[in-house]
PDB file of N, CA and C in Angstrom:
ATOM      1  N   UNK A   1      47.442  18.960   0.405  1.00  0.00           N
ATOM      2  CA  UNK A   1      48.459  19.552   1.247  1.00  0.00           C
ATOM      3  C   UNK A   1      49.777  18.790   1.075  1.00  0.00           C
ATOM      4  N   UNK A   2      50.849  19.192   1.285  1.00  0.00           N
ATOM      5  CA  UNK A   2      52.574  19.315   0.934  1.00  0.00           C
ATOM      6  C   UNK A   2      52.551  18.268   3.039  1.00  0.00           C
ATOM      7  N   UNK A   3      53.798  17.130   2.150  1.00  0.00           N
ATOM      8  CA  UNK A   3      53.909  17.265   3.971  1.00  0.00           C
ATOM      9  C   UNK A   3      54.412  18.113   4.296  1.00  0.00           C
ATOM     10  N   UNK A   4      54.391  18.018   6.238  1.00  0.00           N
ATOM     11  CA  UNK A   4      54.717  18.970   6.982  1.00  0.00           C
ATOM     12  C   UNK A   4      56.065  19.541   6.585  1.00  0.00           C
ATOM     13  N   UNK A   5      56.035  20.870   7.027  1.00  0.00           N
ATOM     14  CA  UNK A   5      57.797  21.186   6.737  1.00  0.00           C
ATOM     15  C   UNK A   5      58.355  20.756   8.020  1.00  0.00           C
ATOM     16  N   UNK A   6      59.814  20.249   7.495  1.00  0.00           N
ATOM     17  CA  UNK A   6      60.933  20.182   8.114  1.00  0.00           C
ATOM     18  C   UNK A   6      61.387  21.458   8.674  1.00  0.00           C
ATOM     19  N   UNK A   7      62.236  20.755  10.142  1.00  0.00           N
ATOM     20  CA  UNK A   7      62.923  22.147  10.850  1.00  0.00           C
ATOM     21  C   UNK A   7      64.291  22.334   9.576  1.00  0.00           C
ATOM     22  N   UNK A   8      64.739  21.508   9.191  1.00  0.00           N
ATOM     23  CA  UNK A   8      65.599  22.493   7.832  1.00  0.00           C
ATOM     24  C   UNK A   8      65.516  22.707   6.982  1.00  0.00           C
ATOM     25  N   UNK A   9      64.207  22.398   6.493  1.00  0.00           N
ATOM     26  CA  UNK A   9      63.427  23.407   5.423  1.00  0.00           C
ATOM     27  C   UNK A   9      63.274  24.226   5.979  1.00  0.00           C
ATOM     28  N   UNK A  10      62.572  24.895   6.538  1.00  0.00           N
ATOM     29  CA  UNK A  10      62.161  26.202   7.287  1.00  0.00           C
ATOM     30  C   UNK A  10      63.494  27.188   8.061  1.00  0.00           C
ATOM     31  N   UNK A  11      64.108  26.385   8.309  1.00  0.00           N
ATOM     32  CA  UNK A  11      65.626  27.039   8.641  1.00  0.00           C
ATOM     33  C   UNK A  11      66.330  27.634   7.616  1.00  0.00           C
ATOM     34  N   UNK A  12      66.453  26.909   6.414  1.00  0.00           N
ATOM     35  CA  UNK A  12      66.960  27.261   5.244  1.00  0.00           C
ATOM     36  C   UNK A  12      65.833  28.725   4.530  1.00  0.00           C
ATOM     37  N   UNK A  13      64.684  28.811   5.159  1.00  0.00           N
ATOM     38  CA  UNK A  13      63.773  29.542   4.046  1.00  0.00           C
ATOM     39  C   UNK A  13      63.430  30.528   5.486  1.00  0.00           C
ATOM     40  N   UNK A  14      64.628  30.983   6.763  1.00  0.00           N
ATOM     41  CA  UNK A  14      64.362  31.836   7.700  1.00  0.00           C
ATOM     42  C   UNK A  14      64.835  32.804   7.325  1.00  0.00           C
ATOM     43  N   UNK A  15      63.710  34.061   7.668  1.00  0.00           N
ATOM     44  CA  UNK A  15      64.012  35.223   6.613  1.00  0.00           C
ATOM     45  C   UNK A  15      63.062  35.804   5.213  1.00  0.00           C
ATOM     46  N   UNK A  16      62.236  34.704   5.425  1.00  0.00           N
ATOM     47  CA  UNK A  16      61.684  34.543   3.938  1.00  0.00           C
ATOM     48  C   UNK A  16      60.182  35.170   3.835  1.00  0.00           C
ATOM     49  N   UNK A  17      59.673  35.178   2.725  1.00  0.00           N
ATOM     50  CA  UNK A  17      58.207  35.720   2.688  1.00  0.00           C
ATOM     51  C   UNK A  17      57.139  34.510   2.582  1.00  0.00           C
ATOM     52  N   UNK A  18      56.525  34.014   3.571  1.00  0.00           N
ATOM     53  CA  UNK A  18      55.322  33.197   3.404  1.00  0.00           C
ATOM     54  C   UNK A  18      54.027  33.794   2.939  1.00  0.00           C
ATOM     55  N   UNK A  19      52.818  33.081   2.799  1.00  0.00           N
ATOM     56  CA  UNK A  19      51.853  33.688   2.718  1.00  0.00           C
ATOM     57  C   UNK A  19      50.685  32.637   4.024  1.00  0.00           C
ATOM     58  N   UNK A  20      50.090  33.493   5.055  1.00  0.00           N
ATOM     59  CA  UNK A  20      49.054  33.013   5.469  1.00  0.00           C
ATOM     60  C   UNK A  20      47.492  33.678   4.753  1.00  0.00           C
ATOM     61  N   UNK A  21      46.945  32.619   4.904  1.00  0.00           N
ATOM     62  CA  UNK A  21      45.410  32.946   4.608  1.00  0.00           C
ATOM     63  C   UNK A  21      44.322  33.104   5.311  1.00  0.00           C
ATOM     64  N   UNK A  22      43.651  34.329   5.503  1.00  0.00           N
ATOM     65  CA  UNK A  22      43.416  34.554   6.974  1.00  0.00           C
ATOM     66  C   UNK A  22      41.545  34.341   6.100  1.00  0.00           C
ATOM     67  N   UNK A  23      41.365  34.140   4.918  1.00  0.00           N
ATOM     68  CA  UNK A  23      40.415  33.494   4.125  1.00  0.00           C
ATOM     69  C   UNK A  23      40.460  32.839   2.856  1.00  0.00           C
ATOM     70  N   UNK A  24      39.877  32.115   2.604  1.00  0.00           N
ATOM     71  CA  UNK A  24      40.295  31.146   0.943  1.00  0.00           C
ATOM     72  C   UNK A  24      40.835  31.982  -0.192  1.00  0.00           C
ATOM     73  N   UNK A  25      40.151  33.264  -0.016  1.00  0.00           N
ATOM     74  CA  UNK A  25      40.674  34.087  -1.060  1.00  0.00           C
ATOM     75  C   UNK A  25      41.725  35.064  -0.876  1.00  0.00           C
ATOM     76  N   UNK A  26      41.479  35.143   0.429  1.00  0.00           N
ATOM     77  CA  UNK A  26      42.872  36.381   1.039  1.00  0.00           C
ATOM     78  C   UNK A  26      44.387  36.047   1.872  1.00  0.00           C
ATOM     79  N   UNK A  27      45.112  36.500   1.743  1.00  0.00           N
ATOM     80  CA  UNK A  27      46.360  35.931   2.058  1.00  0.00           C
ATOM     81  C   UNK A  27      47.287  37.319   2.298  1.00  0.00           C
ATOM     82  N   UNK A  28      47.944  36.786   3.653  1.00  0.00           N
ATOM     83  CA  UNK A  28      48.991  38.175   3.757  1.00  0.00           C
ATOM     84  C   UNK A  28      50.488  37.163   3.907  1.00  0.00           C
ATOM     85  N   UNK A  29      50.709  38.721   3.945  1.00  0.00           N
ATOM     86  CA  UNK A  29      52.507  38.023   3.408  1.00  0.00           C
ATOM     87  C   UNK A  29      52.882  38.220   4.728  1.00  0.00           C
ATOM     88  N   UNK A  30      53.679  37.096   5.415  1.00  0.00           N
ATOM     89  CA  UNK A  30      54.491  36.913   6.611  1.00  0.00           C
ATOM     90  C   UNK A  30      55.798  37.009   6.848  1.00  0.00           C
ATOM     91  N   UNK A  31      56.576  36.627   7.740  1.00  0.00           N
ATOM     92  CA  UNK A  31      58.055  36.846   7.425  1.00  0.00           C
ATOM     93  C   UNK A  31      58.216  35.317   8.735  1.00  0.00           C
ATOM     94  N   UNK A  32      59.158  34.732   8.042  1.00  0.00           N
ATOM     95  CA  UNK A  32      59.404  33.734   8.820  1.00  0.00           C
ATOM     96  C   UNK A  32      60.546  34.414   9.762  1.00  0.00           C
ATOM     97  N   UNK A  33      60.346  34.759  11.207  1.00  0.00           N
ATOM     98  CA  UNK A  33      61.196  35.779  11.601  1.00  0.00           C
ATOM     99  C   UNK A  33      62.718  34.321  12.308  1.00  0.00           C
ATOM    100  N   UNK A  34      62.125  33.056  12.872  1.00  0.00           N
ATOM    101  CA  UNK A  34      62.819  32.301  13.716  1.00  0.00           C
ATOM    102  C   UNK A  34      62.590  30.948  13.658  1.00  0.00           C
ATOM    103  N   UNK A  35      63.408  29.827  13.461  1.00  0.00           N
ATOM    104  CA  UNK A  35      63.259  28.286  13.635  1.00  0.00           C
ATOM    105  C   UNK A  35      63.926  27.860  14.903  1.00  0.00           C
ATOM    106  N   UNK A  36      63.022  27.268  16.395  1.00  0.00           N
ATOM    107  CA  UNK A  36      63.927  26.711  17.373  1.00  0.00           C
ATOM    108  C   UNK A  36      63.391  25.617  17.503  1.00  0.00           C
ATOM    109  N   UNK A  37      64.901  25.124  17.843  1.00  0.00           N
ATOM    110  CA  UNK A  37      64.271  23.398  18.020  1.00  0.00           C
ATOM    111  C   UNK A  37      63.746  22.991  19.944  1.00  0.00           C
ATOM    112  N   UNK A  38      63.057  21.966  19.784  1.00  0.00           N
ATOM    113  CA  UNK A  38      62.100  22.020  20.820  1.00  0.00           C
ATOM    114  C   UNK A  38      62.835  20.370  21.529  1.00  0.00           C
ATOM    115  N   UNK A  39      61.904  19.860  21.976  1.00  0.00           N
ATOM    116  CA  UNK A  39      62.204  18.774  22.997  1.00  0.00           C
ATOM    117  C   UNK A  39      61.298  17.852  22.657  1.00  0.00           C
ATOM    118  N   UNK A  40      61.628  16.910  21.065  1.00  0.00           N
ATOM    119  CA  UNK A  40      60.891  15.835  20.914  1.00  0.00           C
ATOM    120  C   UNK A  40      60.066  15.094  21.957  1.00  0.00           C
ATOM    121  N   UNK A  41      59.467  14.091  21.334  1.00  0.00           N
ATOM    122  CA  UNK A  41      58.372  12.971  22.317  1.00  0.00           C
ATOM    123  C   UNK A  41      59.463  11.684  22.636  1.00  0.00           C
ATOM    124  N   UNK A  42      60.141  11.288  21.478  1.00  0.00           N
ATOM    125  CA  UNK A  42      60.667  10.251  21.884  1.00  0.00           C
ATOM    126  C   UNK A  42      61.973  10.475  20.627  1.00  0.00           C
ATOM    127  N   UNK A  43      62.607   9.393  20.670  1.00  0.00           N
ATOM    128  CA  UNK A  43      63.835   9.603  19.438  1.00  0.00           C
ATOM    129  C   UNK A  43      63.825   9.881  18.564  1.00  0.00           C
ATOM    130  N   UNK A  44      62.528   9.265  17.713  1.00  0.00           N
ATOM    131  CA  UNK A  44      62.172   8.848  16.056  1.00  0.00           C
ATOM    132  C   UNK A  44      61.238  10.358  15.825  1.00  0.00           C
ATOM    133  N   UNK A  45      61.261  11.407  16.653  1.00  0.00           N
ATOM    134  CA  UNK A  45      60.528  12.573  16.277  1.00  0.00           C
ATOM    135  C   UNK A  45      61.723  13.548  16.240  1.00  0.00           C
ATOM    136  N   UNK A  46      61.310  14.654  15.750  1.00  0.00           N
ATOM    137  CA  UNK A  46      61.720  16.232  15.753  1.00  0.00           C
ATOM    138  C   UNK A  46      60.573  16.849  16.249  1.00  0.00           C
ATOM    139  N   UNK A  47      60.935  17.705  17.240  1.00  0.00           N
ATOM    140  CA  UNK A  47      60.216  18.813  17.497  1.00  0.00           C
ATOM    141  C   UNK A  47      60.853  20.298  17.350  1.00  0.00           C
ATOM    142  N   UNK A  48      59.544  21.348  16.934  1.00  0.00           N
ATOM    143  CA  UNK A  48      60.857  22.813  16.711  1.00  0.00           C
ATOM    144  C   UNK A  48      59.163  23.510  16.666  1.00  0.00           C
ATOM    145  N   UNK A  49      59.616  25.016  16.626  1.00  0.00           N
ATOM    146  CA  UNK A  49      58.701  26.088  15.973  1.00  0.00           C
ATOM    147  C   UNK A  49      59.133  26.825  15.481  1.00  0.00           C
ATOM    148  N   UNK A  50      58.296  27.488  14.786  1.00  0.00           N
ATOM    149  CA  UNK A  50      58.345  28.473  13.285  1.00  0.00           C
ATOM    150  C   UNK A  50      58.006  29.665  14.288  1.00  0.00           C
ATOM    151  N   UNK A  51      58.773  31.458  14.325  1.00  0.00           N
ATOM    152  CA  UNK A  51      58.021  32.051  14.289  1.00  0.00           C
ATOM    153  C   UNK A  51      58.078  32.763  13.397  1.00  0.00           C
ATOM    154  N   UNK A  52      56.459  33.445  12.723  1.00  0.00           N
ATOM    155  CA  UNK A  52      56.171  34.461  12.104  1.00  0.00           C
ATOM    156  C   UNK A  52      55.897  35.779  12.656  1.00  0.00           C
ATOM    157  N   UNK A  53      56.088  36.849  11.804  1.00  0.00           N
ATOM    158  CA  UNK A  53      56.127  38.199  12.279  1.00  0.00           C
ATOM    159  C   UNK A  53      54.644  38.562  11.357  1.00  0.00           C
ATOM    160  N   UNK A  54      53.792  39.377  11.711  1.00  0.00           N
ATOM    161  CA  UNK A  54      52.662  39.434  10.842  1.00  0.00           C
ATOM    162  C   UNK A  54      53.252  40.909  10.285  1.00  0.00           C
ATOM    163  N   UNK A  55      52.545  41.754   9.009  1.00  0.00           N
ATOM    164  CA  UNK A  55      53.065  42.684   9.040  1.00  0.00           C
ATOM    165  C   UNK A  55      51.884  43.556  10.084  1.00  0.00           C
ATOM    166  N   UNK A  56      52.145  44.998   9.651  1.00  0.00           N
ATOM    167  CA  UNK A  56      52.342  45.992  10.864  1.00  0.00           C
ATOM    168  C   UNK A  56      50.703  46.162  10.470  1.00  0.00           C
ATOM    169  N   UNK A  57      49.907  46.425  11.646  1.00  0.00           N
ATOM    170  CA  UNK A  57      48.666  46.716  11.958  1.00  0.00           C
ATOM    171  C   UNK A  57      48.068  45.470  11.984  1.00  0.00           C
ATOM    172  N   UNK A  58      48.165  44.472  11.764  1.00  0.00           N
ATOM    173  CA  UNK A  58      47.762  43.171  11.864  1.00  0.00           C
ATOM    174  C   UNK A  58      47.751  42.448  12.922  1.00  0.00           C
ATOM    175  N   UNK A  59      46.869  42.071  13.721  1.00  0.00           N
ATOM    176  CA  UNK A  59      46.570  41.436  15.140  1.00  0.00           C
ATOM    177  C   UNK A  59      45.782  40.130  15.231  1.00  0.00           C
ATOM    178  N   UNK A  60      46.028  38.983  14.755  1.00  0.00           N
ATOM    179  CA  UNK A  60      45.275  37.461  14.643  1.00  0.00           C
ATOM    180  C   UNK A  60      44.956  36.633  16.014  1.00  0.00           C
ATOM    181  N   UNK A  61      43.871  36.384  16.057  1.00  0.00           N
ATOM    182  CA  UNK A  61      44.019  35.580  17.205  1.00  0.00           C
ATOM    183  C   UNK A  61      44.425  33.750  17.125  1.00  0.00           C
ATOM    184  N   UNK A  62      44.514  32.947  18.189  1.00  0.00           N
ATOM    185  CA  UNK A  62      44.748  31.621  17.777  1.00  0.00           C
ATOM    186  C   UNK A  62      43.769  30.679  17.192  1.00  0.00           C
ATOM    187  N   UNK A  63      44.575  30.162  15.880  1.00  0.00           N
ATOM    188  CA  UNK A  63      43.507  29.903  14.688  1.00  0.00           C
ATOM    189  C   UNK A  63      44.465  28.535  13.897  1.00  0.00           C
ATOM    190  N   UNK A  64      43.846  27.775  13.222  1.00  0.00           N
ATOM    191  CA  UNK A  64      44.395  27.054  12.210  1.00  0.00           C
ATOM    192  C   UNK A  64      44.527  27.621  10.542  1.00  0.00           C
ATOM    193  N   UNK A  65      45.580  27.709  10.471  1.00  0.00           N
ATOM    194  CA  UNK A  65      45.678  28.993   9.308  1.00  0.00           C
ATOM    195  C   UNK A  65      46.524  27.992   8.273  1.00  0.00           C
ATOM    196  N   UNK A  66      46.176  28.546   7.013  1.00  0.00           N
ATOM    197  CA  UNK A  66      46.985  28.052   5.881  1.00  0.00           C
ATOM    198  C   UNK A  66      48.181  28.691   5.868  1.00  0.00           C
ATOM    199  N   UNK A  67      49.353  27.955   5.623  1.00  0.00           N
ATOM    200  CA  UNK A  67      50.778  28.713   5.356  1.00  0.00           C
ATOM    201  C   UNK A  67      51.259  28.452   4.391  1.00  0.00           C
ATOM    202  N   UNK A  68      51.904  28.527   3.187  1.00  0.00           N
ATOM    203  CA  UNK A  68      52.378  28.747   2.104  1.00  0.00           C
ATOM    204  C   UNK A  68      53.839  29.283   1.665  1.00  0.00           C
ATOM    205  N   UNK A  69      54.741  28.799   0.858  1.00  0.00           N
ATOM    206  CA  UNK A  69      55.323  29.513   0.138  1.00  0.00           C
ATOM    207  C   UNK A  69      54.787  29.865  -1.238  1.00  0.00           C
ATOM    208  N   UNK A  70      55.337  30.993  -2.037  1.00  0.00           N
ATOM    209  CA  UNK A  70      54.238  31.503  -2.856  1.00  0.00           C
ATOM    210  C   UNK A  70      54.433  30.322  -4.164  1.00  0.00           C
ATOM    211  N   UNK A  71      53.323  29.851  -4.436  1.00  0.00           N
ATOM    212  CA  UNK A  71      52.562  29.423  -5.418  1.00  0.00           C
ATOM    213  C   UNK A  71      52.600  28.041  -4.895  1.00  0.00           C
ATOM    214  N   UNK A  72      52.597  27.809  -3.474  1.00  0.00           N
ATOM    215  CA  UNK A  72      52.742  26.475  -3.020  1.00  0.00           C
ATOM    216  C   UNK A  72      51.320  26.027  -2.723  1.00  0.00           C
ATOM    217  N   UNK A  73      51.144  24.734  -2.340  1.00  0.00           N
ATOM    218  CA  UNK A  73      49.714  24.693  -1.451  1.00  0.00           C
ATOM    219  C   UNK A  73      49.507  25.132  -0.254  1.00  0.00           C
ATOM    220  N   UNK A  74      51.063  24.713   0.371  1.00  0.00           N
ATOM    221  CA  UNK A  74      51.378  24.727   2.172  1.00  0.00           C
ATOM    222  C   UNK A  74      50.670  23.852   2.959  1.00  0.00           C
ATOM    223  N   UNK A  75      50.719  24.177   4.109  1.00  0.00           N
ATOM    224  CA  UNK A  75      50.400  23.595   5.187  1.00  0.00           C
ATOM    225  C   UNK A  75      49.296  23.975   6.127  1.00  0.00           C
ATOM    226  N   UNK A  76      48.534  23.399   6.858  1.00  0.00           N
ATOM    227  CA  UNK A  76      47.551  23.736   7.829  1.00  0.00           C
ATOM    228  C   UNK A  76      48.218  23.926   9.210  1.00  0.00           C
ATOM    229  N   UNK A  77      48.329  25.116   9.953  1.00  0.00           N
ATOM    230  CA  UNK A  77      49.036  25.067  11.071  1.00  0.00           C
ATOM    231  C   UNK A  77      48.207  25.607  12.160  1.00  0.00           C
ATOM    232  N   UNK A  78      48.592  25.172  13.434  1.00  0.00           N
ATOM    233  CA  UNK A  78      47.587  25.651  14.525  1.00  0.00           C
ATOM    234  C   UNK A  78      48.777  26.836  14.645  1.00  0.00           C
ATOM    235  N   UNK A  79      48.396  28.238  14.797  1.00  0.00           N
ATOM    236  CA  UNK A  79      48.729  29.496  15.114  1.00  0.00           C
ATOM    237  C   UNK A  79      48.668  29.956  16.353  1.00  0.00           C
ATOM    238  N   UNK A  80      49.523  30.540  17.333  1.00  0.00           N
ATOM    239  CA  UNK A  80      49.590  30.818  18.708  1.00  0.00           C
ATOM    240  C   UNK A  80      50.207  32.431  18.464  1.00  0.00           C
ATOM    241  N   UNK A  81      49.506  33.524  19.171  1.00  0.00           N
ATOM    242  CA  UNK A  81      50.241  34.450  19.169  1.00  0.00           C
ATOM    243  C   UNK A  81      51.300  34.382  20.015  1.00  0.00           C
ATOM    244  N   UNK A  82      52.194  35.079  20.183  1.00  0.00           N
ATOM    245  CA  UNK A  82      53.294  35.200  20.948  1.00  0.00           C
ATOM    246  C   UNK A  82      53.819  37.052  20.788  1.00  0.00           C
ATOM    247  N   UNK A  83      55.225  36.816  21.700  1.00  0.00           N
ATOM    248  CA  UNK A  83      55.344  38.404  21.911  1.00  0.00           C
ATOM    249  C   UNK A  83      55.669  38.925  20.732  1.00  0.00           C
ATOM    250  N   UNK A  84      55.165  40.129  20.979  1.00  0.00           N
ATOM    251  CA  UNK A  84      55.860  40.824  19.182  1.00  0.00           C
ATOM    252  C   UNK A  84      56.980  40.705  18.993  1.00  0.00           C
ATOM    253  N   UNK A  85      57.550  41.268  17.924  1.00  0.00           N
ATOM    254  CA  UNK A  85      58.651  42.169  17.661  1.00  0.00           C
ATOM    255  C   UNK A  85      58.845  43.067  17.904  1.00  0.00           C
ATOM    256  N   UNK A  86      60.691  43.312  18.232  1.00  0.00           N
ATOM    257  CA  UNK A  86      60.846  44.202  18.685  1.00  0.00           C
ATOM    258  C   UNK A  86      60.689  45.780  17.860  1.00  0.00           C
ATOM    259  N   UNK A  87      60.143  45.871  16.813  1.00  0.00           N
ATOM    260  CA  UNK A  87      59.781  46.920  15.859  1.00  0.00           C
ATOM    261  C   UNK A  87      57.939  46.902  16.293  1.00  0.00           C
ATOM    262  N   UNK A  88      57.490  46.055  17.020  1.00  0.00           N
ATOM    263  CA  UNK A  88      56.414  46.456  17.175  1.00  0.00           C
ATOM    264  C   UNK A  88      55.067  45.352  16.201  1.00  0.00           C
ATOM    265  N   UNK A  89      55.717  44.385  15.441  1.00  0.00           N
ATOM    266  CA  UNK A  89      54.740  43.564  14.494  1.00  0.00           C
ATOM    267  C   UNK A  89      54.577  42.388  15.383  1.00  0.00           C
ATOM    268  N   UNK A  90      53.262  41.876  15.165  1.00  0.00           N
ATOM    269  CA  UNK A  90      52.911  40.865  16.119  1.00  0.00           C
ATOM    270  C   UNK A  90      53.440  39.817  15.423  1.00  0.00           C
ATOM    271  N   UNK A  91      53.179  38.554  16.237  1.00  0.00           N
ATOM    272  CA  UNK A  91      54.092  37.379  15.907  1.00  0.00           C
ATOM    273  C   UNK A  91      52.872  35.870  15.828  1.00  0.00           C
ATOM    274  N   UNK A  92      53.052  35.261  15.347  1.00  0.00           N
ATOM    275  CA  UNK A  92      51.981  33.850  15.434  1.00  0.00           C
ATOM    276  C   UNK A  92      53.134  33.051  15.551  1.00  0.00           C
ATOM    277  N   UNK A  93      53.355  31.630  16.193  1.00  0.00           N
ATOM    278  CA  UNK A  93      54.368  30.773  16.415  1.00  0.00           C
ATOM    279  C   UNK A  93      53.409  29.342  16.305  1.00  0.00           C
ATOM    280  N   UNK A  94      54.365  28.435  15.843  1.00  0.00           N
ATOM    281  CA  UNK A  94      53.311  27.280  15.658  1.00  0.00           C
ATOM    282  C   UNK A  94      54.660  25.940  16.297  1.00  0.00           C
ATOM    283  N   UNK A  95      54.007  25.153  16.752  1.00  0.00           N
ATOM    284  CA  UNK A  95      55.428  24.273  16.994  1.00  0.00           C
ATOM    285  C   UNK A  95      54.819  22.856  16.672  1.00  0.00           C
ATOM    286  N   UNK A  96      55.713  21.701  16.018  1.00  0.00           N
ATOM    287  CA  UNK A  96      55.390  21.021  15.455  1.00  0.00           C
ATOM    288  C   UNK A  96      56.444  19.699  15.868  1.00  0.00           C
ATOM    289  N   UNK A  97      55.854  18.328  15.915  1.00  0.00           N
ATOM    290  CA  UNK A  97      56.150  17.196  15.755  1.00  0.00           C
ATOM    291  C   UNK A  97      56.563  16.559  14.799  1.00  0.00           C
ATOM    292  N   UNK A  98      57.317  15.858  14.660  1.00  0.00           N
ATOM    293  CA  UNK A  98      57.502  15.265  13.234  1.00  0.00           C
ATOM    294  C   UNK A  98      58.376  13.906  12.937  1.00  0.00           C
ATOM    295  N   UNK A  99      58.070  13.099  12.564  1.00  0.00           N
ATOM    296  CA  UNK A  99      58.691  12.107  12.538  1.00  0.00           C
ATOM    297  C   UNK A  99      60.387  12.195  11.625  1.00  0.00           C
ATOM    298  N   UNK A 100      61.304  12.117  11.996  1.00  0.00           N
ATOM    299  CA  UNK A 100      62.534  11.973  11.312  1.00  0.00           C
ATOM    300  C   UNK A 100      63.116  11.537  10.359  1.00  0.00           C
ATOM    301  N   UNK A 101      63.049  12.204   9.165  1.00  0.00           N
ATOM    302  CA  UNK A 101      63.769  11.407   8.353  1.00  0.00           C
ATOM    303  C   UNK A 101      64.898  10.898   7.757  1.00  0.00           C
TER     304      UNK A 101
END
């Protein structure tokens, strides 16, 4: 695994096509819909979350899912649904700690 992403990596790549793997062999394409920053632990951290938009008919529950850019390894993320979109596609949001670099 890649370290964790940065909130400006993921800021820079908002908008973009990820891939989650909802099995070792299967993978759907996501949309990184939002990056907000959150309320660190202490100074020397960042805190923020990613949300994803799943595409349409797709309904996941909360899971530790592989995330990816394509041909990457990615990351292991704990997955939280959250409210859809406003077009109606559900959403997974993950929020993350991170030490500062």
């Amino acid at each position: 695994m890649y370290p964790m992403p940065t909130q400006e990596m993921l800021t820079q790549h908002a908008g973009q096509t990820f891939q989650l793997w909802i099995t070792p062999e299967q993978a759907l394409d996501i949309e990184l819909i939002d990056v907000v920053a959150g309320v660190p632990m202490t100074p020397q951290f960042q805190c923020f979350s990613a949300v994803f938009a799943l595409p349409s008919g797709y309904d996941l529950p909360q899971a530790v899912f592989r995330v990816s850019r394509q041909d990457e390894e990615g990351w292991l993320l704990l997955m939280t649904p959250g409210l859809p979109c406003r077009d109606g596609r559900k959403v997974l949001h993950t929020s993350l700690h991170t030490d500062k670099l």
